[in-house]
PDB file of N, CA and C in Angstrom:
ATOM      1  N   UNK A   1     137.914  65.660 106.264  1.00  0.00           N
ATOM      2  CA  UNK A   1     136.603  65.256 106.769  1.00  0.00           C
ATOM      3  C   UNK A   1     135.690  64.932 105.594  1.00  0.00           C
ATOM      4  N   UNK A   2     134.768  63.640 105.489  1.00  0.00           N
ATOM      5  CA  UNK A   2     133.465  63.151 104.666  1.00  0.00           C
ATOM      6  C   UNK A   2     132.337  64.458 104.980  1.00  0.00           C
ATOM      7  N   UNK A   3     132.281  64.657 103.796  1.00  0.00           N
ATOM      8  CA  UNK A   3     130.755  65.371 103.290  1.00  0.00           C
ATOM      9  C   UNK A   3     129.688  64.228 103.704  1.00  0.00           C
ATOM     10  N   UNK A   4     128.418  64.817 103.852  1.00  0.00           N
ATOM     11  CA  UNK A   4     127.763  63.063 104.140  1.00  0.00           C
ATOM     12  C   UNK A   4     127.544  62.424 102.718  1.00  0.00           C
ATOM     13  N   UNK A   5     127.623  63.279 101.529  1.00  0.00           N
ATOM     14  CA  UNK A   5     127.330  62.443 100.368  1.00  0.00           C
ATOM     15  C   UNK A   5     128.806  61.547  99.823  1.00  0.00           C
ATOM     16  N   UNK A   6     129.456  61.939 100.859  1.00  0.00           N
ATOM     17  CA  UNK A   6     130.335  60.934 100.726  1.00  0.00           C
ATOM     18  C   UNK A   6     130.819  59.870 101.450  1.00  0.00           C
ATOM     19  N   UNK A   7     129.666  59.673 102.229  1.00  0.00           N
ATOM     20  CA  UNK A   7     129.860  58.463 102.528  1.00  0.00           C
ATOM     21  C   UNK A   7     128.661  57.491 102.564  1.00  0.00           C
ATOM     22  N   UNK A   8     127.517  58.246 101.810  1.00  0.00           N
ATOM     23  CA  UNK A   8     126.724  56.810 101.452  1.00  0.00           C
ATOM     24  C   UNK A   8     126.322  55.945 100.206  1.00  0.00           C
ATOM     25  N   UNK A   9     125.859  54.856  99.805  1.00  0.00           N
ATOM     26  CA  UNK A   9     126.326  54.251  98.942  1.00  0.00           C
ATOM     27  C   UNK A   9     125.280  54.502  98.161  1.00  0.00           C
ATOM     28  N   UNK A  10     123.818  55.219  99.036  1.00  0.00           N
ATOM     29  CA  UNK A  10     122.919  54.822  98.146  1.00  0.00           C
ATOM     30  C   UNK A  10     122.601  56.213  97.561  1.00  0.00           C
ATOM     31  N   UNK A  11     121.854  56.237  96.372  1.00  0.00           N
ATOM     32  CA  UNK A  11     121.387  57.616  96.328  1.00  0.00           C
ATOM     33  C   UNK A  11     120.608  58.322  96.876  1.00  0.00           C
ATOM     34  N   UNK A  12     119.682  59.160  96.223  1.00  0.00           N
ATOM     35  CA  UNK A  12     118.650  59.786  97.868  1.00  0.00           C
ATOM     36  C   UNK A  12     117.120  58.675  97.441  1.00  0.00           C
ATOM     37  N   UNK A  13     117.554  59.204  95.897  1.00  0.00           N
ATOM     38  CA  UNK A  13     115.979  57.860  95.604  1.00  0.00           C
ATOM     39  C   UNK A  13     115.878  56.120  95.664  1.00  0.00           C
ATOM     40  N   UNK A  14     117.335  55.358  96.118  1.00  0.00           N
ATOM     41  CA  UNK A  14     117.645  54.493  96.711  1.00  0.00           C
ATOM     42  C   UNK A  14     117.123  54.186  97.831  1.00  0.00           C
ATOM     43  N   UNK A  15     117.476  55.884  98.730  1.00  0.00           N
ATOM     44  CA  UNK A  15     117.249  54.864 100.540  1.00  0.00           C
ATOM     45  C   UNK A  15     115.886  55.559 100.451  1.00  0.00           C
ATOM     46  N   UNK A  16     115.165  56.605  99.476  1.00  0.00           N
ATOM     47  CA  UNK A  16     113.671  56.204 100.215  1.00  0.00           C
ATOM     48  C   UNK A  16     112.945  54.673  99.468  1.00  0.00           C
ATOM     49  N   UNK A  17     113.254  54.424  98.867  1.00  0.00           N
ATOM     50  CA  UNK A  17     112.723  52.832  98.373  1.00  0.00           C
ATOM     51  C   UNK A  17     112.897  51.997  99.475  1.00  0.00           C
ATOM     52  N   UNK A  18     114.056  51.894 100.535  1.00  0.00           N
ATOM     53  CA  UNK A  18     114.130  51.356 101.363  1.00  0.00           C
ATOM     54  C   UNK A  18     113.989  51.591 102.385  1.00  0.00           C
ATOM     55  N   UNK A  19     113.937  52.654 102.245  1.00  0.00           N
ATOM     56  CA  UNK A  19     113.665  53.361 104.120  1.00  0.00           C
ATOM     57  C   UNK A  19     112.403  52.721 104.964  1.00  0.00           C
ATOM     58  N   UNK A  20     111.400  52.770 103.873  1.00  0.00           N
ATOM     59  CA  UNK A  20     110.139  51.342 104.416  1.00  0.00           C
ATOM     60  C   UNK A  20     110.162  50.602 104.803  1.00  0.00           C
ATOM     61  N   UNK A  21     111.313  49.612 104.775  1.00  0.00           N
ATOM     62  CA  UNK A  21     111.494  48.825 104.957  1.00  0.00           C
ATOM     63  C   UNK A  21     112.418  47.951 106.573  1.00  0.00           C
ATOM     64  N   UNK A  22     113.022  49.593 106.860  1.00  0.00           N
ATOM     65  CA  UNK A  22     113.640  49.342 107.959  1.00  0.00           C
ATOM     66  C   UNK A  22     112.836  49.080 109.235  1.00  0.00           C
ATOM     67  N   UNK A  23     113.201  49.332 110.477  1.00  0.00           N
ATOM     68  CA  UNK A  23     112.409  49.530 111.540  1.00  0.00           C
ATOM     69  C   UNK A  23     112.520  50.895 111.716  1.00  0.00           C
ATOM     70  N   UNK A  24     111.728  51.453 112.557  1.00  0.00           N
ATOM     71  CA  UNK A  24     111.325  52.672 113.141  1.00  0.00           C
ATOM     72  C   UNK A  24     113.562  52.863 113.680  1.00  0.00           C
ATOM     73  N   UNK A  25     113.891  54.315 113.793  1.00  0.00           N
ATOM     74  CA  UNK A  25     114.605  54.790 114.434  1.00  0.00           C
ATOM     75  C   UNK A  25     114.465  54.888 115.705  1.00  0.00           C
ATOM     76  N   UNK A  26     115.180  54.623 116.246  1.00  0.00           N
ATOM     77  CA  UNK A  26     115.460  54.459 118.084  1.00  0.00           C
ATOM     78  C   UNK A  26     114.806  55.803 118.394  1.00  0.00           C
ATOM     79  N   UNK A  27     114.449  56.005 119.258  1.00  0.00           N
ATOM     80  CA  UNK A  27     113.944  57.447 119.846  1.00  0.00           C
ATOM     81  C   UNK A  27     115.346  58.302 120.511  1.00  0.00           C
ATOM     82  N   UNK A  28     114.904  58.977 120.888  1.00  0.00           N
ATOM     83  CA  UNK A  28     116.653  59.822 120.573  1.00  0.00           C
ATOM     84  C   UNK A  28     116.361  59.806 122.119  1.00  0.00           C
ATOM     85  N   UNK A  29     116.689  58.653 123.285  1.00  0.00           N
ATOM     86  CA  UNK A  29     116.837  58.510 124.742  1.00  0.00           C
ATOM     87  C   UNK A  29     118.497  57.838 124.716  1.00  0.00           C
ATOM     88  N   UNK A  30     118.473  58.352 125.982  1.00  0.00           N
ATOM     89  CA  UNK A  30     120.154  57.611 126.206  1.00  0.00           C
ATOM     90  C   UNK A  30     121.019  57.985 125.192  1.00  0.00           C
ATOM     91  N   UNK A  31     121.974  57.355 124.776  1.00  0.00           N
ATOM     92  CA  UNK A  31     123.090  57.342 123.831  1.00  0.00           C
ATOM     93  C   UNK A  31     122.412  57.170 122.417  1.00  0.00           C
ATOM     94  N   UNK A  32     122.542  58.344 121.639  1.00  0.00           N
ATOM     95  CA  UNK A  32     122.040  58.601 120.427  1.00  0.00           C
ATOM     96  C   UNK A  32     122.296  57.797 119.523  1.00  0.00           C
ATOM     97  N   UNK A  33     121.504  56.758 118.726  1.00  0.00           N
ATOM     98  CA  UNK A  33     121.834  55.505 117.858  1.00  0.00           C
ATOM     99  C   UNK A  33     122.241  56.117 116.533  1.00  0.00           C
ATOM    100  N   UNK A  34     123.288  55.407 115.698  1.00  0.00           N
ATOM    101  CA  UNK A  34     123.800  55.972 114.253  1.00  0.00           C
ATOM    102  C   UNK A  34     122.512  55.578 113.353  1.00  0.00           C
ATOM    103  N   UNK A  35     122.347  56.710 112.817  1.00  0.00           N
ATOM    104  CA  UNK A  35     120.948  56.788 111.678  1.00  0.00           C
ATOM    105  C   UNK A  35     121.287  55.554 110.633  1.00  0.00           C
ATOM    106  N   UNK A  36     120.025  55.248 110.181  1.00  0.00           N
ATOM    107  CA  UNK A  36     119.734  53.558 109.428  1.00  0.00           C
ATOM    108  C   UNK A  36     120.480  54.144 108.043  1.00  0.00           C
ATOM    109  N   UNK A  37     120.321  55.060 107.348  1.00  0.00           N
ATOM    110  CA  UNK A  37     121.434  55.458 106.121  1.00  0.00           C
ATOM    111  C   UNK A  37     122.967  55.370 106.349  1.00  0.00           C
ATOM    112  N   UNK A  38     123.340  55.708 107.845  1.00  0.00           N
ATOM    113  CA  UNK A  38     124.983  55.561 107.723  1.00  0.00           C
ATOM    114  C   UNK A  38     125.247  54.039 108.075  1.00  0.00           C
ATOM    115  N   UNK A  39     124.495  53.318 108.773  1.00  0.00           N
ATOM    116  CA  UNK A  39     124.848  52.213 108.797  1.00  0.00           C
ATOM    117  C   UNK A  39     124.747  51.227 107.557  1.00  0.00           C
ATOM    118  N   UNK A  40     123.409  51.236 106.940  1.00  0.00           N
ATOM    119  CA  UNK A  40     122.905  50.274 105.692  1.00  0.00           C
ATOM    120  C   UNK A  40     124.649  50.737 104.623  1.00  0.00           C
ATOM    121  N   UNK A  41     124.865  52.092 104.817  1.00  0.00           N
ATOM    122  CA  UNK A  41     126.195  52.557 103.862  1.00  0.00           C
ATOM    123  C   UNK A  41     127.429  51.560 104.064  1.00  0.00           C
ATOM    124  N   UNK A  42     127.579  51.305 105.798  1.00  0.00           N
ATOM    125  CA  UNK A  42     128.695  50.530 106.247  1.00  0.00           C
ATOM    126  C   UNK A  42     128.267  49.309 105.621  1.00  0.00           C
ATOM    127  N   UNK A  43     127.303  48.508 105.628  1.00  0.00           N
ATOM    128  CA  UNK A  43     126.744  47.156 105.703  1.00  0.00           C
ATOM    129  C   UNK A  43     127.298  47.089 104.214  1.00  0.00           C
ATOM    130  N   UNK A  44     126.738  48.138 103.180  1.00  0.00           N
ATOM    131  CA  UNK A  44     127.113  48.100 101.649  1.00  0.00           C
ATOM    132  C   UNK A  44     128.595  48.016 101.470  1.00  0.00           C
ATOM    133  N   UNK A  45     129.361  48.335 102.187  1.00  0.00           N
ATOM    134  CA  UNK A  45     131.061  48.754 102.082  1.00  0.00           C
ATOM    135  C   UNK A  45     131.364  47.350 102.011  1.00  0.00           C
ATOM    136  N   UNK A  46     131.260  46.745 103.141  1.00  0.00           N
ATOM    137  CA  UNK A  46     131.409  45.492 103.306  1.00  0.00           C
ATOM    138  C   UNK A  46     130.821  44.572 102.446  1.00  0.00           C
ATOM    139  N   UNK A  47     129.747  44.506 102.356  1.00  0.00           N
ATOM    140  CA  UNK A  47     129.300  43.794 101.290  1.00  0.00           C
ATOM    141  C   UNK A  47     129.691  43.874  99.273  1.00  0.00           C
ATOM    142  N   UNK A  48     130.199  44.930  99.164  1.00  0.00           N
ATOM    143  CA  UNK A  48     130.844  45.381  97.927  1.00  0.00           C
ATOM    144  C   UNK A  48     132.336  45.483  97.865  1.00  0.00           C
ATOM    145  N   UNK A  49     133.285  46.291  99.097  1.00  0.00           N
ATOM    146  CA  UNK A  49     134.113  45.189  98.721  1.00  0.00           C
ATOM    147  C   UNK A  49     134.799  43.875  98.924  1.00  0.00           C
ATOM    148  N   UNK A  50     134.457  42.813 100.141  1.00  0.00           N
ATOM    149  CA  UNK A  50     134.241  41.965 100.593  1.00  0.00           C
ATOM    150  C   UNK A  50     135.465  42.209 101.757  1.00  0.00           C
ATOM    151  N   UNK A  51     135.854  43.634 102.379  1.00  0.00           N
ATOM    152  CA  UNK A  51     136.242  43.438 103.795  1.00  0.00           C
ATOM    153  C   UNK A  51     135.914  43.212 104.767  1.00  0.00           C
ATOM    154  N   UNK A  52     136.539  43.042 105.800  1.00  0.00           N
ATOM    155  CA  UNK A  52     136.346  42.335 106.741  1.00  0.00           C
ATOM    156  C   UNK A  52     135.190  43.265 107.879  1.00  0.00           C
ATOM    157  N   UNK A  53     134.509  43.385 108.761  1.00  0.00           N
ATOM    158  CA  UNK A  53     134.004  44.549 109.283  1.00  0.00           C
ATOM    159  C   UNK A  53     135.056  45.654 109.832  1.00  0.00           C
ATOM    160  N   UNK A  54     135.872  44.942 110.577  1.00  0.00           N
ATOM    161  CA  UNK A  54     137.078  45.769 111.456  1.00  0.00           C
ATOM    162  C   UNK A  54     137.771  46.625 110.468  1.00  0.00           C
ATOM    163  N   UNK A  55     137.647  46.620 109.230  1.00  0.00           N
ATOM    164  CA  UNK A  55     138.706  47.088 108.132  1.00  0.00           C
ATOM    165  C   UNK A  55     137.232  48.318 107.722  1.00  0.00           C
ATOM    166  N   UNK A  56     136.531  48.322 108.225  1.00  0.00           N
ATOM    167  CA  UNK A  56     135.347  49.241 107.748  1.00  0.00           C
ATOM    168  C   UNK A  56     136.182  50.835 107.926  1.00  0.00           C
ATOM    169  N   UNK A  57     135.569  51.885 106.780  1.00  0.00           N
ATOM    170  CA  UNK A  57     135.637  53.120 107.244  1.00  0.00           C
ATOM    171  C   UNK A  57     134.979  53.589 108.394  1.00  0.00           C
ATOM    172  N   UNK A  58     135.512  54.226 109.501  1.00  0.00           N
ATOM    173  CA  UNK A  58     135.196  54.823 111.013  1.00  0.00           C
ATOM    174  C   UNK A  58     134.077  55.777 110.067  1.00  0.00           C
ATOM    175  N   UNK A  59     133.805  56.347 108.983  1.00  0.00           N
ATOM    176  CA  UNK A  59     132.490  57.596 109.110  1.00  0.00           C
ATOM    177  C   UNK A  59     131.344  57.027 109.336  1.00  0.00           C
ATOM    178  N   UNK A  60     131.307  55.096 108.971  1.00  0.00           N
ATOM    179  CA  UNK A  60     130.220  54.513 109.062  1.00  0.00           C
ATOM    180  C   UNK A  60     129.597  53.848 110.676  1.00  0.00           C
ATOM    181  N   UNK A  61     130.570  54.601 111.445  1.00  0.00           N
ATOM    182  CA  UNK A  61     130.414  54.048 113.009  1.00  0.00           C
ATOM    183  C   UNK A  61     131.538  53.499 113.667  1.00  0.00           C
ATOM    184  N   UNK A  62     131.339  52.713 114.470  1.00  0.00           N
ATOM    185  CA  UNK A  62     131.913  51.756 114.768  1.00  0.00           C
ATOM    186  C   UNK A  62     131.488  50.438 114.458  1.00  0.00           C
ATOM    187  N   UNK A  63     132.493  49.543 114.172  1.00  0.00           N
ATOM    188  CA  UNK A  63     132.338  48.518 113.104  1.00  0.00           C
ATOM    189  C   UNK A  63     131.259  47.424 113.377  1.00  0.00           C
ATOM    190  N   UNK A  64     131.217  47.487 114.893  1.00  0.00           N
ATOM    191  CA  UNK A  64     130.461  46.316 115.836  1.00  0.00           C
ATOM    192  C   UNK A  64     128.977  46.367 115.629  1.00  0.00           C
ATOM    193  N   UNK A  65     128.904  47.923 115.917  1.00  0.00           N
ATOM    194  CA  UNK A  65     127.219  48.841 115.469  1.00  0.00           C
ATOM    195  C   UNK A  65     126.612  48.667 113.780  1.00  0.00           C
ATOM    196  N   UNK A  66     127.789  48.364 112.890  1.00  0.00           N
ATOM    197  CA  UNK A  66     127.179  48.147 112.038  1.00  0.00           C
ATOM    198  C   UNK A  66     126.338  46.565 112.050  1.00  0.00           C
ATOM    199  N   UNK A  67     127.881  45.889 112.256  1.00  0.00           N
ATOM    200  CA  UNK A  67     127.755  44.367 112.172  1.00  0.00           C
ATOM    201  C   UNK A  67     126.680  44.086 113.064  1.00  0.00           C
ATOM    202  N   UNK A  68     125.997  44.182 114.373  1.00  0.00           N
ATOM    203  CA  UNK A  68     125.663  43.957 114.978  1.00  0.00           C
ATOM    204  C   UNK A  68     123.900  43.973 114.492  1.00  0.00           C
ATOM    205  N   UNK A  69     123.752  45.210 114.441  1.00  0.00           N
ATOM    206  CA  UNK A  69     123.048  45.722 113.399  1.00  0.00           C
ATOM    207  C   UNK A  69     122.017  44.888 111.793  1.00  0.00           C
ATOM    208  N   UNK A  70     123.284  44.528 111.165  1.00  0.00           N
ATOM    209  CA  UNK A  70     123.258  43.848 109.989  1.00  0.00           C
ATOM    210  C   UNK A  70     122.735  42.090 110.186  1.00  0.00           C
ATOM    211  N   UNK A  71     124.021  41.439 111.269  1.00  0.00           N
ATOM    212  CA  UNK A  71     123.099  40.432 111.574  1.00  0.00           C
ATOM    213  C   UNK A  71     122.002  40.448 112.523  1.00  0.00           C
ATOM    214  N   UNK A  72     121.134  42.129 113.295  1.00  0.00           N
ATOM    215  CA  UNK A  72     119.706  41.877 113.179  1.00  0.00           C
ATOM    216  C   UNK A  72     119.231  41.627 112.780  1.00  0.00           C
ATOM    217  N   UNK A  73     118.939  42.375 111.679  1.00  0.00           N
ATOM    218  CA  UNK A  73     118.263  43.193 110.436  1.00  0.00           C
ATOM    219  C   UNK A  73     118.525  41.709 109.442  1.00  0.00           C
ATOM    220  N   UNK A  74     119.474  40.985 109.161  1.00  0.00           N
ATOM    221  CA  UNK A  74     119.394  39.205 108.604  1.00  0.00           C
ATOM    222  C   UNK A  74     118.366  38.579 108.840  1.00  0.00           C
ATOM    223  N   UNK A  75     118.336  38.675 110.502  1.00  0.00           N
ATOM    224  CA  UNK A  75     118.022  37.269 110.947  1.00  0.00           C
ATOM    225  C   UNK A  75     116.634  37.690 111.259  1.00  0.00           C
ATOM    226  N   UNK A  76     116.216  38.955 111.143  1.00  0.00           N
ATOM    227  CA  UNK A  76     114.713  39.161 110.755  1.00  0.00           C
ATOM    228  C   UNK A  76     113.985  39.190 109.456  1.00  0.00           C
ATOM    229  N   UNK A  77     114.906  39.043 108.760  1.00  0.00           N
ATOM    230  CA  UNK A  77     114.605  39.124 107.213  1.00  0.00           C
ATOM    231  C   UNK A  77     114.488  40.255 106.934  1.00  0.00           C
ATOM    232  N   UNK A  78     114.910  41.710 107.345  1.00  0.00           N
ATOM    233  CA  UNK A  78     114.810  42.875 107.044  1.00  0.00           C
ATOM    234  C   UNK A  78     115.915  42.837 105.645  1.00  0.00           C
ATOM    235  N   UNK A  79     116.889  42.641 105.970  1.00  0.00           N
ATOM    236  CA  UNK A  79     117.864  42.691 105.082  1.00  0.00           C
ATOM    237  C   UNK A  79     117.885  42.225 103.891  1.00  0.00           C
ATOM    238  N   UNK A  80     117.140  40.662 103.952  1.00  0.00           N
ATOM    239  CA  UNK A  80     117.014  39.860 102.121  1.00  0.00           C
ATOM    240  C   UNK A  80     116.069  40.981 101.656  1.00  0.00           C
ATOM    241  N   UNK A  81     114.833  41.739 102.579  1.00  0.00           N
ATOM    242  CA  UNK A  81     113.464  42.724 101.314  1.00  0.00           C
ATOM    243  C   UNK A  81     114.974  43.729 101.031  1.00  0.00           C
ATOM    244  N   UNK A  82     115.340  44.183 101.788  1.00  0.00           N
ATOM    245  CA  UNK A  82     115.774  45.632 101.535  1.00  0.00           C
ATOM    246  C   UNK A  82     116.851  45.122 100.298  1.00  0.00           C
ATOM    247  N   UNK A  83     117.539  43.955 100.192  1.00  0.00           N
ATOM    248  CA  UNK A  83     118.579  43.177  98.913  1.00  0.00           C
ATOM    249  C   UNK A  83     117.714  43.553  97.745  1.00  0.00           C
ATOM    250  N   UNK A  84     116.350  42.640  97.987  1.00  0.00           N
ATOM    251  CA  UNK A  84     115.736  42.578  96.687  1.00  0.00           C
ATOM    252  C   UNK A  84     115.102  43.832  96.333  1.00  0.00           C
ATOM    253  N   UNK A  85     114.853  44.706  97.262  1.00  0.00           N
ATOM    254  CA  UNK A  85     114.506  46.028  96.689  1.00  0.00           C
ATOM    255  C   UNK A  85     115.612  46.619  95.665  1.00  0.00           C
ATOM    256  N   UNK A  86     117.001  46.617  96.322  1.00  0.00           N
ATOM    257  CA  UNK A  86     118.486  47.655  95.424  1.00  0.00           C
ATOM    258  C   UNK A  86     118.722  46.160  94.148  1.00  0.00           C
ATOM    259  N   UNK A  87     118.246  45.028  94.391  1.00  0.00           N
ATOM    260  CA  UNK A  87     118.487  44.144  93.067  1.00  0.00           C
ATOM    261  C   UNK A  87     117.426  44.539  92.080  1.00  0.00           C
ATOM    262  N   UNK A  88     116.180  44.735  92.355  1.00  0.00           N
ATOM    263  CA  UNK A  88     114.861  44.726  91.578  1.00  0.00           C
ATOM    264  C   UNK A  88     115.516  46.775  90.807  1.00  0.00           C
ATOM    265  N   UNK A  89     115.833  47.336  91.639  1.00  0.00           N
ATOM    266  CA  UNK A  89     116.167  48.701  90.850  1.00  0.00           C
ATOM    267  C   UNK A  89     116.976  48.393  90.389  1.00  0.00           C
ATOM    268  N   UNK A  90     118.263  47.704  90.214  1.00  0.00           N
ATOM    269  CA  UNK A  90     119.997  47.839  89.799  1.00  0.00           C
ATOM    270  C   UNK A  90     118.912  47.102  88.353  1.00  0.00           C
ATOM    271  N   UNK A  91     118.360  45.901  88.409  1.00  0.00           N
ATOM    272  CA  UNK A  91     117.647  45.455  87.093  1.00  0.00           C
ATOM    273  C   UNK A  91     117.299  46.490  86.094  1.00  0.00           C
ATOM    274  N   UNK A  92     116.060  47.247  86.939  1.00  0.00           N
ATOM    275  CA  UNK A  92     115.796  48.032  85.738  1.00  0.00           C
ATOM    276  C   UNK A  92     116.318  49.038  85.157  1.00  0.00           C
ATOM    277  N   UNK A  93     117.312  49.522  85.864  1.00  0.00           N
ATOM    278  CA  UNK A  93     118.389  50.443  85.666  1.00  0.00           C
ATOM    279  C   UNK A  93     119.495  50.516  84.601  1.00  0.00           C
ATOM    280  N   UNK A  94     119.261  49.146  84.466  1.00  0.00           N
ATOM    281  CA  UNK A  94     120.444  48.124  83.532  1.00  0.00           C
ATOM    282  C   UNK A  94     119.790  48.207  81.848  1.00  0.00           C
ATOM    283  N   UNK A  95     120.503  49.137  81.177  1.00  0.00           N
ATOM    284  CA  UNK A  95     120.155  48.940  79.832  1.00  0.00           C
ATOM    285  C   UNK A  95     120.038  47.570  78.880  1.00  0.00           C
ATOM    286  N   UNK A  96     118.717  47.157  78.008  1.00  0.00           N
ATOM    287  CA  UNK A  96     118.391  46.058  77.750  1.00  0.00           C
ATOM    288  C   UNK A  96     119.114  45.951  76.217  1.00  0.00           C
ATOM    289  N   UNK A  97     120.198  44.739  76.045  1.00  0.00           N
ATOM    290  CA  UNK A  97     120.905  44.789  75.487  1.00  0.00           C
ATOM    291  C   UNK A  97     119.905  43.797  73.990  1.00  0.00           C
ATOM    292  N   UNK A  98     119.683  44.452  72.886  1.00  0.00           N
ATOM    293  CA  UNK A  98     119.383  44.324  71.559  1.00  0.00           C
ATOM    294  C   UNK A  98     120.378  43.168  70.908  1.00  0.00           C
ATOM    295  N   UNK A  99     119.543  41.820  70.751  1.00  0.00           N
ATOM    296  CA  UNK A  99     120.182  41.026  69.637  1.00  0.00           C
ATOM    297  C   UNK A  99     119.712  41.243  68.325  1.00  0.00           C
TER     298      UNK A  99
END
C-alpha cells in the first residue's frame, strides 16, 4: 500500500502555491469527489512520463476522473496558471550557472 507522500508529485510548499488556484472542493454530498492534490498528482504522472491515462497508477483514482478533470481544468484555463505557477518555481529553483 502508498503512503500518501507517495503518491504525490508535488511537495507540500508546491500545492499550497497552487492550491489558489484551483476551484473550491466539491462539498462532501453524494459520492465523495477525489481531493484536487491526488488528482493534479495523476494529471503530473501523465504529463511527466508521457503515458497514456489508462496506464495511470489506480492510487491516483480512476483514470477517467483524472482525465476528465484535467481537460476541465484546460479548457478553463485553470491548468496553463497552475503550469506557470510549478514553471515560474522549477526556474527559480534552478541554480544560476556562472560564465
Amino acid at each position: 500500500m502508498y503512503g500518501w507522500r507517495d503518491i504525490y508529485y508535488l511537495s507540500d510548499a508546491e500545492w499550497a502555491r497552487i492550491k489558489p488556484l484551483l476551484p473550491p472542493q466539491r462539498p462532501p454530498v453524494g459520492r465523495p469527489a477525489r481531493d484536487h492534490r491526488t488528482i493534479v498528482s495523476g494529471i503530473l504522472w501523465v504529463q511527466r512520463t508521457g503515458g497514456p491515462w489508462r496506464h495511470m497508477p489506480k492510487q491516483y483514482g480512476p483514470w477517467s476522473t483524472v482525465a476528465s478533470r484535467y481537460h476541465r481544468w484546460k479548457k478553463a484555463g485553470v491548468w496553463d496558471r497552475v503550469q506557470a505557477v510549478l514553471r515560474e518555481q522549477e526556474r527559480s529553483a534552478e541554480p544560476v550557472e556562472e560564465t
